[in-house]
N, C-alpha and C. Protein backbone atom coordinates (compact mmCIF):
# COMPACT_ATOMS: atom_id res chain seq x y z
N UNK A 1 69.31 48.54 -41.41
CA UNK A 1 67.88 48.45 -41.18
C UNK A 1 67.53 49.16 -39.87
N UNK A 2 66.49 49.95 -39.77
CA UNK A 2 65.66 50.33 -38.58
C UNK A 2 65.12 49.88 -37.38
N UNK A 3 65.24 50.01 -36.14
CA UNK A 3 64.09 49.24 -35.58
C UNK A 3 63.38 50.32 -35.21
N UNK A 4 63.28 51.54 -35.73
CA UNK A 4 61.73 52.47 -35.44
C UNK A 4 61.01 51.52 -36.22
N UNK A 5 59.81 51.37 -35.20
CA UNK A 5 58.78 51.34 -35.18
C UNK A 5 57.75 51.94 -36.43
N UNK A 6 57.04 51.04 -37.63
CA UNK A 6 56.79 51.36 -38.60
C UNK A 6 55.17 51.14 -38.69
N UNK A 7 54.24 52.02 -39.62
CA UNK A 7 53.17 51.87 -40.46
C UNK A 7 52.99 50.20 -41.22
N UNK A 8 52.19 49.54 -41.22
CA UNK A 8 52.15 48.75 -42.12
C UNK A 8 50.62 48.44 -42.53
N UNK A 9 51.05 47.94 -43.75
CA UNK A 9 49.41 48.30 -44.32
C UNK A 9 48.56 46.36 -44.69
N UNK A 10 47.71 46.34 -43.89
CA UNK A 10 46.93 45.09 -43.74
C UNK A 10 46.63 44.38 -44.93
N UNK A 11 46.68 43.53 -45.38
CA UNK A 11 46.32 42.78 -46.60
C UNK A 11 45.41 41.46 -46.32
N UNK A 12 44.64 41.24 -47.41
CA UNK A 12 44.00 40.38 -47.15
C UNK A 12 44.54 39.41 -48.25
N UNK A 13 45.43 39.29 -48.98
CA UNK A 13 46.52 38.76 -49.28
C UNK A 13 46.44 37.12 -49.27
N UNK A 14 46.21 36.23 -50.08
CA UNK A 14 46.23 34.56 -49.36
C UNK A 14 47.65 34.52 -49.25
N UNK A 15 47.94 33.92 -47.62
CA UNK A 15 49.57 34.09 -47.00
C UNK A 15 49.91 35.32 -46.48
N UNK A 16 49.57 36.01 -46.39
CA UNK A 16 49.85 37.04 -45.81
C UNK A 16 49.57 37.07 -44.35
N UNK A 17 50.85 37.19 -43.55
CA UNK A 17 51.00 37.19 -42.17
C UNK A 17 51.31 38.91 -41.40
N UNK A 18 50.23 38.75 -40.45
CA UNK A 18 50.96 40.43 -40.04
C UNK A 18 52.10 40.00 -39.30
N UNK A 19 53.08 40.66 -38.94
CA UNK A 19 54.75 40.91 -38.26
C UNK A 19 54.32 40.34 -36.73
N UNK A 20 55.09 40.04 -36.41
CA UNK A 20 55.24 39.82 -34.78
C UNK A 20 55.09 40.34 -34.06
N UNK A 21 55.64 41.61 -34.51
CA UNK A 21 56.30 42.73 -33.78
C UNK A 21 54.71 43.85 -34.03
N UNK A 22 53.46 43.81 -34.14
CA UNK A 22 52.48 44.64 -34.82
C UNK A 22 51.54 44.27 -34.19
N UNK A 23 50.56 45.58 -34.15
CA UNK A 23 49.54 45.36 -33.31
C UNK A 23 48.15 46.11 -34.39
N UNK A 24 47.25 45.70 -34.51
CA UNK A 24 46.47 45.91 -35.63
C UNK A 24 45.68 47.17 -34.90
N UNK A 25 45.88 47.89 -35.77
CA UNK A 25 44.62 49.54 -35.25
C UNK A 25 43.72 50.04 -36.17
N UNK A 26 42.82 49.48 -36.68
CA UNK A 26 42.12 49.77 -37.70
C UNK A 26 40.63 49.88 -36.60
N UNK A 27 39.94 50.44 -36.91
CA UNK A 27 38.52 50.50 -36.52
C UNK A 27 38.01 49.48 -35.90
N UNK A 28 38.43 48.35 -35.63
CA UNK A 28 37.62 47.18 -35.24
C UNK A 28 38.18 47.20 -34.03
N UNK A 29 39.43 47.80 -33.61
CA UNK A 29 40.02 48.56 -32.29
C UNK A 29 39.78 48.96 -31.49
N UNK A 30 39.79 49.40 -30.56
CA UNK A 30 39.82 50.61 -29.43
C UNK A 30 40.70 51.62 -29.93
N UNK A 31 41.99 51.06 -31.38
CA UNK A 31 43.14 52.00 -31.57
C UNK A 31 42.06 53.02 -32.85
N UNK A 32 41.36 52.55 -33.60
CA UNK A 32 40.84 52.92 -34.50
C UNK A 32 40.35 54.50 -34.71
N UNK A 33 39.94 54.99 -35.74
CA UNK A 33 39.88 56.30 -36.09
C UNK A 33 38.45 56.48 -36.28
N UNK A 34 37.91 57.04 -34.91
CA UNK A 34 36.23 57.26 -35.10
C UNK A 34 35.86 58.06 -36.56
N UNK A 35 36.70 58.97 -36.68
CA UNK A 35 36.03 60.16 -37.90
C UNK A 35 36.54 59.46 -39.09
N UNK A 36 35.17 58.73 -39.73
CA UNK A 36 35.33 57.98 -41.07
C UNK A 36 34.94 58.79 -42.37
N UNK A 37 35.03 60.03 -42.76
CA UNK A 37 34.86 61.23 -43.54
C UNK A 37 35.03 60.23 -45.45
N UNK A 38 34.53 59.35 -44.98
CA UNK A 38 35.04 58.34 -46.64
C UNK A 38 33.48 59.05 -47.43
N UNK A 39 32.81 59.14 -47.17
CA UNK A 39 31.74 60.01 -47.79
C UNK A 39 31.79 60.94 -48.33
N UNK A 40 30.97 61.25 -49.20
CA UNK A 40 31.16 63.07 -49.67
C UNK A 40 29.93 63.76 -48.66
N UNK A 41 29.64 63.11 -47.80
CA UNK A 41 28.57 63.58 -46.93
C UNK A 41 29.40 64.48 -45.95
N UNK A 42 30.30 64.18 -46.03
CA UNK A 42 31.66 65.10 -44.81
C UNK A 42 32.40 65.97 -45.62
N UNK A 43 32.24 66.14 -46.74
CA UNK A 43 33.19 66.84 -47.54
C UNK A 43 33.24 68.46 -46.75
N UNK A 44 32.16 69.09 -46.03
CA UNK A 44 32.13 70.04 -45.48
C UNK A 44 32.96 70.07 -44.10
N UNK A 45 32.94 68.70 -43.62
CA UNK A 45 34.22 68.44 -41.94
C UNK A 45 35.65 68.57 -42.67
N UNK A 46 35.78 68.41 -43.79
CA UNK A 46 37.07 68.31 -44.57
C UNK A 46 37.38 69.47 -44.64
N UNK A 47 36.63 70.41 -45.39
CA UNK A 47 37.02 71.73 -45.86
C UNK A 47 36.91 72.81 -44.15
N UNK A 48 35.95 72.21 -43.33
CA UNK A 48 36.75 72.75 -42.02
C UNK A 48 37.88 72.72 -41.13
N UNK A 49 38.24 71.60 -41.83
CA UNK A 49 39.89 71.19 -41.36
C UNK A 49 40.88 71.90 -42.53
N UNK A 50 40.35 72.12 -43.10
CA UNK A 50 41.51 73.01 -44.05
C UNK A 50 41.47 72.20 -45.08
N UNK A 51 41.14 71.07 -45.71
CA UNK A 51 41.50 70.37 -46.37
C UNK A 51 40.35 70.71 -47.76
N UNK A 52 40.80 69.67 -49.32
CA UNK A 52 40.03 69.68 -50.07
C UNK A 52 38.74 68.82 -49.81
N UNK A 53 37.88 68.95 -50.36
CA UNK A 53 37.00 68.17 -49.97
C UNK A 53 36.32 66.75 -50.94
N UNK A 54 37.59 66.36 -52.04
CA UNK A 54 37.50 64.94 -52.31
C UNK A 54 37.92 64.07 -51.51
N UNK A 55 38.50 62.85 -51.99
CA UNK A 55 38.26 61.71 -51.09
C UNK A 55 39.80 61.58 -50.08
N UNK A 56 40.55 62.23 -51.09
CA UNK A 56 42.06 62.51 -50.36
C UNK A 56 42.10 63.27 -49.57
N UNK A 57 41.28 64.48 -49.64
CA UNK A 57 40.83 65.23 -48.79
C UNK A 57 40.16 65.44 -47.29
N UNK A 58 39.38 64.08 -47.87
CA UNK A 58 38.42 64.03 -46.73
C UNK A 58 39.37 62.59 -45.97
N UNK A 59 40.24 61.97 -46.36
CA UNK A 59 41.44 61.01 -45.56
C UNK A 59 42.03 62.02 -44.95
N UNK A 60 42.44 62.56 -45.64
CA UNK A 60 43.68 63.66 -44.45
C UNK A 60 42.96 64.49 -43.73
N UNK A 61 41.37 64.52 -43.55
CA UNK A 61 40.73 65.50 -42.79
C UNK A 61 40.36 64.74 -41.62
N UNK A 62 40.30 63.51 -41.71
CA UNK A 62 39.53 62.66 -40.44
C UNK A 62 41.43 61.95 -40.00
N UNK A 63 41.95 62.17 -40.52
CA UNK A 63 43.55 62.18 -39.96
C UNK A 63 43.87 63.31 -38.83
N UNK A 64 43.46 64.74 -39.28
CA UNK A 64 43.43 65.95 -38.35
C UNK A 64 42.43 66.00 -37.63
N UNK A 65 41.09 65.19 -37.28
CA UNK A 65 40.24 65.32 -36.78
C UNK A 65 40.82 64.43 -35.39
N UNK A 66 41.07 63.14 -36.26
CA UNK A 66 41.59 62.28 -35.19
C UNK A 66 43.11 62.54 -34.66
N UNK A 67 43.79 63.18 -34.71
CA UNK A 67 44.77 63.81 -33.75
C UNK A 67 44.40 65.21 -32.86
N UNK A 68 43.61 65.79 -33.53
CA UNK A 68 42.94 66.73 -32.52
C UNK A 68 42.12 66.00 -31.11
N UNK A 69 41.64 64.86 -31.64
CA UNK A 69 40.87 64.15 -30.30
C UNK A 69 41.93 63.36 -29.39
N UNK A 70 42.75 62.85 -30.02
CA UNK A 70 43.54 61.85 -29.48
C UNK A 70 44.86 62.06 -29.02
N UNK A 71 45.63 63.56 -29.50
CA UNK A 71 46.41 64.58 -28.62
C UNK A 71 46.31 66.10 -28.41
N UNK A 72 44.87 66.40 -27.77
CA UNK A 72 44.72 67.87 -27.85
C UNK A 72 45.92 68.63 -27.76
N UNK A 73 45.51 70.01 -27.47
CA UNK A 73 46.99 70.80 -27.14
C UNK A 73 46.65 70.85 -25.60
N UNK A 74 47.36 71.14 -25.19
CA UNK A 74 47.84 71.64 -23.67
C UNK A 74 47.72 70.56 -22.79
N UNK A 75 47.81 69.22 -23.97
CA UNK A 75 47.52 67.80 -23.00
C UNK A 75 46.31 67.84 -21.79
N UNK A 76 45.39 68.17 -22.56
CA UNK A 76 43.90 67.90 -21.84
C UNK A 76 43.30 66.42 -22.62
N UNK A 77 42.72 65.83 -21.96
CA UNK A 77 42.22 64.98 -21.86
C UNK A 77 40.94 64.89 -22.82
N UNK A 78 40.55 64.04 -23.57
CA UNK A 78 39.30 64.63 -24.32
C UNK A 78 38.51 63.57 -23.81
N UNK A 79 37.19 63.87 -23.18
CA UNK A 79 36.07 63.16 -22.89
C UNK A 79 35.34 63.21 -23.64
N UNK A 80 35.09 63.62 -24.54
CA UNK A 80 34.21 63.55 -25.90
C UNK A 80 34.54 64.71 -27.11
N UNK A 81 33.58 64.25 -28.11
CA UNK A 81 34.51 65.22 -29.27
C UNK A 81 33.06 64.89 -29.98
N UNK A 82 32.27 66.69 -30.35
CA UNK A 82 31.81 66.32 -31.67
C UNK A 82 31.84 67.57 -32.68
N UNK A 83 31.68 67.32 -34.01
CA UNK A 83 32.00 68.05 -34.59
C UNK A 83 30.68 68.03 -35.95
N UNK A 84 30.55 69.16 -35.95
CA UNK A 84 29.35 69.09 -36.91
C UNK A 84 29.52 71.42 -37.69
N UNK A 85 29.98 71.07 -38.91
CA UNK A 85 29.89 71.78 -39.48
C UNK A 85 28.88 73.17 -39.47
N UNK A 86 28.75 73.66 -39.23
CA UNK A 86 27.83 74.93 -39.49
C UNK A 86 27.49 76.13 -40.16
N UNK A 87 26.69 76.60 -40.80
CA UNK A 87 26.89 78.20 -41.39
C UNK A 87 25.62 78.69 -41.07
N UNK A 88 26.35 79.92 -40.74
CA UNK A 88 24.71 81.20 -39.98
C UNK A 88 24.35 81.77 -41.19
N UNK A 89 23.03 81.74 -41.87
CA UNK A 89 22.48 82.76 -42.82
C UNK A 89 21.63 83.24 -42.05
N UNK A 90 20.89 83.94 -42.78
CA UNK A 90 19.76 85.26 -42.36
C UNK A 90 18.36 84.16 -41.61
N UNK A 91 18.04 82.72 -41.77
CA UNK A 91 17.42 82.08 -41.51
C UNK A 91 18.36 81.65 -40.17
N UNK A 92 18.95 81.66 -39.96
CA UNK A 92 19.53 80.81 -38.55
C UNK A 92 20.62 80.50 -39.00
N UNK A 93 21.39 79.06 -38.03
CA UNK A 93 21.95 78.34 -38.40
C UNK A 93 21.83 77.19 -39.37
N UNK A 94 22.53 76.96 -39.99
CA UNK A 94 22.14 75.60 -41.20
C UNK A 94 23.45 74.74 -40.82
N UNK A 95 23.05 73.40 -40.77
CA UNK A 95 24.27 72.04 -40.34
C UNK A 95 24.73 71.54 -41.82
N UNK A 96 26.08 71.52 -41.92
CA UNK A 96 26.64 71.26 -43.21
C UNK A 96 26.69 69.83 -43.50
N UNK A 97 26.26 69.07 -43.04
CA UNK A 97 26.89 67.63 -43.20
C UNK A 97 26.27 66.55 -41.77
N UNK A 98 26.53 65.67 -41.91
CA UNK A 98 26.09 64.70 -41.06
C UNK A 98 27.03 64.87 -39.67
N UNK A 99 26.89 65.17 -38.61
CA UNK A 99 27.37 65.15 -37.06
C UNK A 99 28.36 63.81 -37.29
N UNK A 100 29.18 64.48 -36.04
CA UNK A 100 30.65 63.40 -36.39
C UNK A 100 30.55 63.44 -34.36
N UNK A 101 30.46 62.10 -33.96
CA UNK A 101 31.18 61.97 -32.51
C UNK A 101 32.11 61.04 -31.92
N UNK A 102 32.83 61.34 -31.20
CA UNK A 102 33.45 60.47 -30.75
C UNK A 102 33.54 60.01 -29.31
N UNK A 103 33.90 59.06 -28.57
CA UNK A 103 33.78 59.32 -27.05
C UNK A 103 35.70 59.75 -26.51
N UNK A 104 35.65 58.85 -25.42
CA UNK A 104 36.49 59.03 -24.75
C UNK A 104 37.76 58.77 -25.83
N UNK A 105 39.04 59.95 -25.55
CA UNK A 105 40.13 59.14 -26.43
C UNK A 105 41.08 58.38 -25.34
N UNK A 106 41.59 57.49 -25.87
CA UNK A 106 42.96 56.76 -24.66
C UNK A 106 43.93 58.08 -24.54
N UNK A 107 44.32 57.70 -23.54
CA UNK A 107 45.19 58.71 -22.57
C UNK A 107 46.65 58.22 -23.90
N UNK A 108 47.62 59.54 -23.91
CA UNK A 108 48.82 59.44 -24.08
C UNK A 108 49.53 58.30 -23.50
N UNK A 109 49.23 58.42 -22.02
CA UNK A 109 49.92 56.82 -21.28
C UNK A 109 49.84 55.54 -21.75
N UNK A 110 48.38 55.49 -22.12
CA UNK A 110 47.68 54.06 -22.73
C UNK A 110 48.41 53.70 -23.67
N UNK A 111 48.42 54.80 -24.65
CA UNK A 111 48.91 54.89 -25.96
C UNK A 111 50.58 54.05 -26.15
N UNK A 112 51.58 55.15 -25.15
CA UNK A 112 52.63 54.66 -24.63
C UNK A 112 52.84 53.07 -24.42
N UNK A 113 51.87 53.03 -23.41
CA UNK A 113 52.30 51.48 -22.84
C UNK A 113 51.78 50.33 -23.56
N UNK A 114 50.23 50.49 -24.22
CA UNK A 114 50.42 49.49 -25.35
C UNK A 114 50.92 49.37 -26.69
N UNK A 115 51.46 50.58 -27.01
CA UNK A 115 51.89 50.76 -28.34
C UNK A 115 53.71 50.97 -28.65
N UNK A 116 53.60 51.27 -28.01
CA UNK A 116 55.41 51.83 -27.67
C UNK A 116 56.44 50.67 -28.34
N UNK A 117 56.97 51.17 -29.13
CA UNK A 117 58.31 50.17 -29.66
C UNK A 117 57.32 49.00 -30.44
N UNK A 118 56.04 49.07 -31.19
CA UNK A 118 55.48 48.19 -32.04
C UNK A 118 55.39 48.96 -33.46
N UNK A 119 55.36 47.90 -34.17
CA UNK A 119 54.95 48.12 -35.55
C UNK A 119 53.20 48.53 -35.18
N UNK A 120 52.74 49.46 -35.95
CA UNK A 120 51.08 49.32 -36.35
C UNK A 120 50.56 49.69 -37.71
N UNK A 121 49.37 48.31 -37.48
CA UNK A 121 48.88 47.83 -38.83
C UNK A 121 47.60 48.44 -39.12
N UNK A 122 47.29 48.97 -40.54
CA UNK A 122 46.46 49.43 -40.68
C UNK A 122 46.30 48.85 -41.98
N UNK A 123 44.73 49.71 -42.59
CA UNK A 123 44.61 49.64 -44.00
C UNK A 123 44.70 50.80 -44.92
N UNK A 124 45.41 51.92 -44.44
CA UNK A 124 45.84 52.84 -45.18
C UNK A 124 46.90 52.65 -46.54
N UNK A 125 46.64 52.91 -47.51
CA UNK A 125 47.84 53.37 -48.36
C UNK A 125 49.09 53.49 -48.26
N UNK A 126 50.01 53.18 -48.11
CA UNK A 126 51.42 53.61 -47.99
C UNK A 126 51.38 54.81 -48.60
N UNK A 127 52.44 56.27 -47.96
CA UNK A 127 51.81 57.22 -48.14
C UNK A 127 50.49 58.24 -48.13
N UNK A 128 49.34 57.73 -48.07
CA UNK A 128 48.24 57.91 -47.48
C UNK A 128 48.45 58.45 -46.28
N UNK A 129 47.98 59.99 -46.00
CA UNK A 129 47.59 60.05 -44.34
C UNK A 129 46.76 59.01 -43.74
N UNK A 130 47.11 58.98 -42.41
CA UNK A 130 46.89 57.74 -41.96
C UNK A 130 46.75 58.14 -40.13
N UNK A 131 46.21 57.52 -39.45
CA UNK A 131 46.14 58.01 -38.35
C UNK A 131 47.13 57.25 -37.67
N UNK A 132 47.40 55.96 -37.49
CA UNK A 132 48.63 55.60 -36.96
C UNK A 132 50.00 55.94 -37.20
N UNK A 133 49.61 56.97 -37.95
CA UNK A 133 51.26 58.13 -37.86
C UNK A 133 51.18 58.86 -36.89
N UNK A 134 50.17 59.30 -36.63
CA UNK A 134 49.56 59.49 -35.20
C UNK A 134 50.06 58.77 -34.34
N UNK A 135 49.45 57.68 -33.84
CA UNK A 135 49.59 56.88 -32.68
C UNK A 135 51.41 56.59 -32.82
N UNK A 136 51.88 56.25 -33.44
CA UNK A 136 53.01 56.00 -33.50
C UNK A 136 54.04 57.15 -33.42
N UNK A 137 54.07 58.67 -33.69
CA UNK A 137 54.39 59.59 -33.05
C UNK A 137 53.98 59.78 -31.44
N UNK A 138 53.11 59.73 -31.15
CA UNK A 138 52.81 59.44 -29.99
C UNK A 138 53.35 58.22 -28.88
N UNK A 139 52.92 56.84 -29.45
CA UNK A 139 54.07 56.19 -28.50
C UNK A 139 55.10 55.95 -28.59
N UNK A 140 55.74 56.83 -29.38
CA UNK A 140 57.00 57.07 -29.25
C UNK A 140 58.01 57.99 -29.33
N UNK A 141 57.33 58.96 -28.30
CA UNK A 141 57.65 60.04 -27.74
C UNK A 141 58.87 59.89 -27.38
């Protein structure tokens, strides 16, 4: 058996206990994943992330949205994040979809020191991109 540090997926389950060892990161968090793309109103933030723009699509797009905020590259710090789709026609600009923001993300450190060597619980899918594959690559660098 393992002791990396694992994904686990929240149940509302009668009896169902989360682990000891787990710290819950779902949206009701500070750990949580601002970009909620569960809409087809985002299907356009999806297909700017590269992704398809159904519902699997738009999970694994607010997965890349939220690791872009929460470990930029060159380890800069993100003080805010928004993201809002766009296309230039002959009329101007036109906004693809509903504005997406986020504020401050926790520092790598934060991340580290409260997360490090825990299980985290979410309500993702097993298999499902998931953003605490995220956080959990992260604190445990």
């Amino acid at each position: 058996m393992s002791d990396r540090p694992v994904r686990i997926q929240l149940s509302r389950a009668k009896g169902w206990r989360m682990p000891a060892n787990a710290v819950k990161v779902d949206r009701s968090t500070r750990w949580g994943n601002p970009f909620d793309f569960r809409s087809s109103e985002y299907s356009w933030a999806a297909l700017s992330f590269g992704c398809r723009a159904d519902p699997a699509g738009r999970q694994e797009a607010s997965v890349r949205a939220f690791r872009d905020w929460i470990d930029p590259p060159h380890g800069r710090q993100t003080v805010s994040h928004e993201l809002q789709p766009k296309m230039v026609g002959p009329g101007g600009e036109v906004t693809l979809g509903p504005a997406v923001k986020a504020g401050a993300a926790p520092s790598r450190e934060e991340i580290k020191s409260a997360l490090g060597g825990k299980n985290l619980a979410c309500w993702c899918k097993p298999g499902a991109p998931c953003h605490a594959d995220v956080l959990l690559e992260i604190a445990n660098r």
